[in-house]
N, C-alpha and C. Protein backbone atom coordinates (compact mmCIF):
# COMPACT_ATOMS: atom_id res chain seq x y z
N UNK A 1 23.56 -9.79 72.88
CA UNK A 1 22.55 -8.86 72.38
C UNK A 1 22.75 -8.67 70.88
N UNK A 2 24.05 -8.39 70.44
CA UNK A 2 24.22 -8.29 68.80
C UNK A 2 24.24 -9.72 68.11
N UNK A 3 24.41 -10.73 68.67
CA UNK A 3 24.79 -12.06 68.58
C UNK A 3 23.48 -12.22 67.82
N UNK A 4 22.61 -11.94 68.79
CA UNK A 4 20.63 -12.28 68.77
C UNK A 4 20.34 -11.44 67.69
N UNK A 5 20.86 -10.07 67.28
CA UNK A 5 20.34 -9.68 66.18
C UNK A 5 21.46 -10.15 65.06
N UNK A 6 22.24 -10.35 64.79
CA UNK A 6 22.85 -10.91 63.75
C UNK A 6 22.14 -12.27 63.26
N UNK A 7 21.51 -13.12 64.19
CA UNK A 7 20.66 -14.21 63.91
C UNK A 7 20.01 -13.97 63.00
N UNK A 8 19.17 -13.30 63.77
CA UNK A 8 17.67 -12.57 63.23
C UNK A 8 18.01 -12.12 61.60
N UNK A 9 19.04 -11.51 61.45
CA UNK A 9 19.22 -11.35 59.84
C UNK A 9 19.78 -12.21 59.21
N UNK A 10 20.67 -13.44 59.55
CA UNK A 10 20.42 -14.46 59.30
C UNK A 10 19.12 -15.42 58.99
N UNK A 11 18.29 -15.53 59.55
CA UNK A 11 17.14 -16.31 59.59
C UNK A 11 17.38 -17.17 60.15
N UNK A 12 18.03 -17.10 61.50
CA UNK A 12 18.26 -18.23 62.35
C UNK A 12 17.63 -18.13 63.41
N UNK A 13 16.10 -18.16 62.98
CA UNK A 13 15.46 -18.03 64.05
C UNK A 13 15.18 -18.72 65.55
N UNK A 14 15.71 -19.73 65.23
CA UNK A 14 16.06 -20.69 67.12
C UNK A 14 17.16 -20.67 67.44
N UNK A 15 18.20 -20.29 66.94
CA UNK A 15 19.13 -19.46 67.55
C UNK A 15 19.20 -18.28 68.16
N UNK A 16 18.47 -17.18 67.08
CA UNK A 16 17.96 -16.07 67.84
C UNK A 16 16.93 -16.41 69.08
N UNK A 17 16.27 -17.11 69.27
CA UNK A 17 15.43 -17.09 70.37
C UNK A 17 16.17 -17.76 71.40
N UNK A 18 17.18 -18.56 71.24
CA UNK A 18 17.84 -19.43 72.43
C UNK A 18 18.64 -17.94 73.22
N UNK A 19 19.03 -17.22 72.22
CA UNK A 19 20.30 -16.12 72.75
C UNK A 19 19.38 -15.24 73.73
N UNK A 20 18.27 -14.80 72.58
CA UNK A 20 17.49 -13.94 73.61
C UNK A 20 16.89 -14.45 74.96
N UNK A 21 16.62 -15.48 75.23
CA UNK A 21 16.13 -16.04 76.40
C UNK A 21 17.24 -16.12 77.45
N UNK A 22 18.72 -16.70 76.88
CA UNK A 22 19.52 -16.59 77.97
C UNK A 22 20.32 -14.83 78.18
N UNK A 23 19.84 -14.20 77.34
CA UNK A 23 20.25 -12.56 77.63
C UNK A 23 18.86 -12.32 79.04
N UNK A 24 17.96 -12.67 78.78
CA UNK A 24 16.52 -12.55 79.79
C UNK A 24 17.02 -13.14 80.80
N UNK A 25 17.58 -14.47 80.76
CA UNK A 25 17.95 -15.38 82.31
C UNK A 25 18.82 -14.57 83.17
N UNK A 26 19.56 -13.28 82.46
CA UNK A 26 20.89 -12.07 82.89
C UNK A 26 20.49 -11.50 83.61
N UNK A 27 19.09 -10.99 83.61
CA UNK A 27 18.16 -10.51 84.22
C UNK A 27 19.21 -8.87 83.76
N UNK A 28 18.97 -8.06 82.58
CA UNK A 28 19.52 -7.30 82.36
C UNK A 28 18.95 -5.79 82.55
N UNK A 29 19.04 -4.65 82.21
CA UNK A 29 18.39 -3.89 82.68
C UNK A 29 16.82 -3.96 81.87
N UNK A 30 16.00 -2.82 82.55
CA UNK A 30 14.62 -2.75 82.38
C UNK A 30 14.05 -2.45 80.98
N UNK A 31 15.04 -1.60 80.45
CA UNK A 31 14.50 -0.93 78.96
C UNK A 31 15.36 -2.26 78.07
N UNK A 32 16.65 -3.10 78.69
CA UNK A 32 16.19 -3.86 77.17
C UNK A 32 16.11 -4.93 77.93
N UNK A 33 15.29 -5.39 78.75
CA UNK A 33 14.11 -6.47 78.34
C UNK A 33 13.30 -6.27 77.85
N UNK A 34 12.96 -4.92 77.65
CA UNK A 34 11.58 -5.22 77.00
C UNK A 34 12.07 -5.15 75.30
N UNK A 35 12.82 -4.03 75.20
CA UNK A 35 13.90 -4.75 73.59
C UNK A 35 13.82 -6.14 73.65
N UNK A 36 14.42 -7.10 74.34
CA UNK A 36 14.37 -8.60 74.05
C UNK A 36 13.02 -9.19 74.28
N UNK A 37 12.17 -8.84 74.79
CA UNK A 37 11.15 -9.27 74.75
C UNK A 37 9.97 -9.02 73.65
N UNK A 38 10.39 -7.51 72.84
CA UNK A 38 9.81 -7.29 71.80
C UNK A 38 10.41 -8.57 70.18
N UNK A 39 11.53 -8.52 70.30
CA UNK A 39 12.27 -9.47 69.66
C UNK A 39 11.80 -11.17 69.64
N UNK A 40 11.43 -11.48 70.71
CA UNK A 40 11.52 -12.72 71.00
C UNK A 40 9.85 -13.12 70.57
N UNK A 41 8.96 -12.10 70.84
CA UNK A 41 7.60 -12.23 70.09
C UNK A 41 7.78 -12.10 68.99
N UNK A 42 8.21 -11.18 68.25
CA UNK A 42 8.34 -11.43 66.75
C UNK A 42 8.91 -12.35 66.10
N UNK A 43 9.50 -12.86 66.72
CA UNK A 43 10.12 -13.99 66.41
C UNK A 43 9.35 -15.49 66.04
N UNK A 44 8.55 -15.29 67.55
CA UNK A 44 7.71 -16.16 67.75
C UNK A 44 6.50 -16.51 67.09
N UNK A 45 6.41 -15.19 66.89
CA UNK A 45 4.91 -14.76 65.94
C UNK A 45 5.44 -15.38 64.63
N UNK A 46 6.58 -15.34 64.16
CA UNK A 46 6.70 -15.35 62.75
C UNK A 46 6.66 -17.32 62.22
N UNK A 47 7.24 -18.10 63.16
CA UNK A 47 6.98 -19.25 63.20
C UNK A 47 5.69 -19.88 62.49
């Protein structure tokens, strides 16, 4: 989870998205998927 945002301020943005997807595969609790899922669109969006 900090891994994925340390990316993100990096500008390592397919790194950040690889982390966040396998934090999602964890199937982790409810309030932060949707944290990682807010993340992973912006991400996406920014491409």
């Amino acid at each position: 989870f900090i891994l994925a945002r340390v990316y993100e301020k990096l500008e390592e943005d397919k790194k950040a998205i690889q982390i966040w997807e396998r934090y999602l595969a964890l199937n982790p609790d409810r309030k932060y998927v949707r944290i990682a899922e807010k993340h992973l669109k912006r991400l996406k969006d920014k491409k």
